[in-house]
Protein backbone atom coordinates (compact mmCIF):
# COMPACT_ATOMS: atom_id res chain seq x y z
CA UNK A 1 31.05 6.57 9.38
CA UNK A 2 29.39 3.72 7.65
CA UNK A 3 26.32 5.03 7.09
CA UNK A 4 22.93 2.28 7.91
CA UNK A 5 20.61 2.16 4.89
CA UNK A 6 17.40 1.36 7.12
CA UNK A 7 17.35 4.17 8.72
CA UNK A 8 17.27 6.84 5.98
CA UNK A 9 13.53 5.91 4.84
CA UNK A 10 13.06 7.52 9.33
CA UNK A 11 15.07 10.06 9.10
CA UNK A 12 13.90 13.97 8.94
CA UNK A 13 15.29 15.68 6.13
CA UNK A 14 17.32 17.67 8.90
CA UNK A 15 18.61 14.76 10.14
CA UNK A 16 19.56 13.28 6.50
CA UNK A 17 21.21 16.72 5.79
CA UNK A 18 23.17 16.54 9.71
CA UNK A 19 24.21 13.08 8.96
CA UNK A 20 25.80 13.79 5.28
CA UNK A 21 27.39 16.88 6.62
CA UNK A 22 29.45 14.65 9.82
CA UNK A 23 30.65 12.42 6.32
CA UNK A 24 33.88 13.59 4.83
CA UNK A 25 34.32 14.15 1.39
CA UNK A 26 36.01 10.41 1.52
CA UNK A 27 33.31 8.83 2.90
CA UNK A 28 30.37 9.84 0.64
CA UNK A 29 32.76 9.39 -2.50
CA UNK A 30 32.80 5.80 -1.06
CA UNK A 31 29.08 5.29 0.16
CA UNK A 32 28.47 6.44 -3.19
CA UNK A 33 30.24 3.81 -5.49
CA UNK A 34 29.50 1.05 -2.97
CA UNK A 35 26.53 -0.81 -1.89
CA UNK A 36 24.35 1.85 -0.44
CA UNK A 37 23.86 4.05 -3.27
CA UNK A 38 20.91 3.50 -4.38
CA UNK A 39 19.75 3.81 -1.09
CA UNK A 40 21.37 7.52 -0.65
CA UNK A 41 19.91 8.42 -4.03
CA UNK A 42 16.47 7.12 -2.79
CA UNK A 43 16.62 8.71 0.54
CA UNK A 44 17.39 12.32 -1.47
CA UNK A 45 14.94 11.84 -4.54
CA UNK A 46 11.82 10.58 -2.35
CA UNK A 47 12.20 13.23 0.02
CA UNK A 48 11.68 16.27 -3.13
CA UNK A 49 7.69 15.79 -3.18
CA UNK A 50 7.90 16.71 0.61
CA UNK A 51 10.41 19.52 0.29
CA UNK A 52 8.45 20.78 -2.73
CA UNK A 53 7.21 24.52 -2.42
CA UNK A 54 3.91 24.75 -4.53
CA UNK A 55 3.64 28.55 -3.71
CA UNK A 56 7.44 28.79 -5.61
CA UNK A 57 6.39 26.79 -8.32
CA UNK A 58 2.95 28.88 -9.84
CA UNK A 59 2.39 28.16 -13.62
CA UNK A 60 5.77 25.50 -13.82
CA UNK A 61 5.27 22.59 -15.60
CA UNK A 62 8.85 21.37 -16.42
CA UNK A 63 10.43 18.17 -16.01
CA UNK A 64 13.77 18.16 -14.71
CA UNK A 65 16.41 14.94 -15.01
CA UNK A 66 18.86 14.26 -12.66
CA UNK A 67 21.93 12.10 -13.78
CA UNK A 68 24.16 11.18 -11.20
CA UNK A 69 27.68 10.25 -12.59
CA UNK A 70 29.85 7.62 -11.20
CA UNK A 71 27.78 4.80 -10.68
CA UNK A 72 29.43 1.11 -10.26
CA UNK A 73 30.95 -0.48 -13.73
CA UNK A 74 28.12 -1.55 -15.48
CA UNK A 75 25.64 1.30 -14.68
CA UNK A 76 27.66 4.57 -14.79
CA UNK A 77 24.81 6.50 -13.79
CA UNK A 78 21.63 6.59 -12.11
CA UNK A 79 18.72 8.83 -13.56
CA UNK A 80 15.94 10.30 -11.65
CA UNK A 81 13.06 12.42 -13.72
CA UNK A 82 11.68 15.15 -11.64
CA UNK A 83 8.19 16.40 -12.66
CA UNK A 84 6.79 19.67 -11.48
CA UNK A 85 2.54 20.00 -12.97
CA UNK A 86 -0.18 21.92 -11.57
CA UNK A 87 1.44 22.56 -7.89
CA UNK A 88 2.62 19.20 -7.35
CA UNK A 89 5.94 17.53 -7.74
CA UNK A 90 6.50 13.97 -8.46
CA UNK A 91 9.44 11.66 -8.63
CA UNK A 92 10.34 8.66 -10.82
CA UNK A 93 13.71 6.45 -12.02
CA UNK A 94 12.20 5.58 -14.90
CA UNK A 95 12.51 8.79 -17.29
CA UNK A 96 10.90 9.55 -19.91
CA UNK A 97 12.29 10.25 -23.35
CA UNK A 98 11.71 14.49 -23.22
CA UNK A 99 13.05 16.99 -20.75
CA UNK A 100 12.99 20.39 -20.00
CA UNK A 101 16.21 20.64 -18.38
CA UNK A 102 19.04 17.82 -17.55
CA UNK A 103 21.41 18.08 -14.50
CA UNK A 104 24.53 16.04 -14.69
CA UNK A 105 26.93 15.91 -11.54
CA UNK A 106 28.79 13.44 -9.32
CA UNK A 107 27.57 11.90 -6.49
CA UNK A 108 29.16 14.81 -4.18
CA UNK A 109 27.49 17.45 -6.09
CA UNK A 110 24.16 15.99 -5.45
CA UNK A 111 24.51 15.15 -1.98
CA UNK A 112 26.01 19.19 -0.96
CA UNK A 113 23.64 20.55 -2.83
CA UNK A 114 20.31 18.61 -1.21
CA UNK A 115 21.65 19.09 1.73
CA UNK A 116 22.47 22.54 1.49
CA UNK A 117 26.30 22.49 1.78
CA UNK A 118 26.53 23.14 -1.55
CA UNK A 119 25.50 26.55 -3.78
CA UNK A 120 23.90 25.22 -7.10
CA UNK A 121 25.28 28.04 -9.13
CA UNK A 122 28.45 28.14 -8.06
CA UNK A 123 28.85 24.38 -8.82
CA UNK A 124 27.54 24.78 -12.54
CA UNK A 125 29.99 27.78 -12.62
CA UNK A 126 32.23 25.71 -11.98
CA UNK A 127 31.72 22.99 -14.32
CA UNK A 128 30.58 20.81 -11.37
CA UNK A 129 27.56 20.37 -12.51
CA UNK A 130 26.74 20.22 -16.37
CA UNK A 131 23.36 21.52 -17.36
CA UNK A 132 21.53 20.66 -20.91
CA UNK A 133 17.83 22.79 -21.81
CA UNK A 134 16.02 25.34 -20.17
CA UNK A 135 19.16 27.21 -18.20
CA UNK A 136 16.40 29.60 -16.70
CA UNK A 137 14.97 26.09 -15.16
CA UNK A 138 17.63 24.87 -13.61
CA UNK A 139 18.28 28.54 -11.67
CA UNK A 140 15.15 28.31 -10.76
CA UNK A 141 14.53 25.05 -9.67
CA UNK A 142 16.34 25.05 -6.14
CA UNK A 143 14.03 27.85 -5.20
CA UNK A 144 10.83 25.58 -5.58
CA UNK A 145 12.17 23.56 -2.78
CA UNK A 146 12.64 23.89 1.01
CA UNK A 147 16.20 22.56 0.95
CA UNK A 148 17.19 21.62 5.04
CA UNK A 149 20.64 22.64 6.08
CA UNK A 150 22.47 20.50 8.84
């Protein structure tokens, strides 16, 4: 499945989660170091002020970074700041220099977990995904969102 950049920008959340879930494990590790990834990475970051659950979120203000390993030679990650501040939730690749918590994972990780395949915990368990700061954040984080499943 080569997956068409132009239409992920269309495309429901369900239908983003439906279409990474008929991908093998192959074919995102390829989408992912290829040409389209910063297109994936878009299409799951801008989507997190839509899928963001104010009525999870009372009294958080936290920033959370997201760095997503594996990136083509010369940028060997991409880093997207998550902000959560008086009930909203915003979204930006240009972080800042402080963080509550940082989430460090592959490509993979990211794209099971936003699209619900994927069990958040289990993955940091497993040393999938590498978490620096507030631990109590990051457990709590997935809840403030309405993640779709496929």
């Amino acid at each position: 499945m080569d997956p068409d950049p132009s239409t992920f920008e269309d495309m429901s959340p369900q239908e983003f989660a439906r279409t990474v879930k008929e991908m093998s494990d192959r074919e995102i590790s390829e989408t992912m170091r290829g040409e389209h990834r910063t297109a994936v990475l878009d299409a799951v970051f801008d989507r997190f002020p839509t899928l963001f659950r104010p009525d999870r979120a009372k009294g958080v203000s936290a920033t959370t970074q997201f760095r997503i390993t594996g990136g083509p030679d010369g940028r060997p990650h991409d880093t997207y700041e998550i902000v959560i501040d008086d009930g909203r939730c915003s979204v930006s690749t240009e972080p800042g220099g402080s963080f509550d918590v940082s989430l460090m994972m592959a490509p993979m990780e990211l794209l099971t977990m936003s699209t619900g395949r994927g069990n958040p915990t289990m993955m940091v368990m497993r040393g999938k995904i590498t978490v620096k700061g507030d631990l109590a954040l990051a457990a709590t984080f997935p809840s403030m969102l309405d993640i779709p499943k496929a």
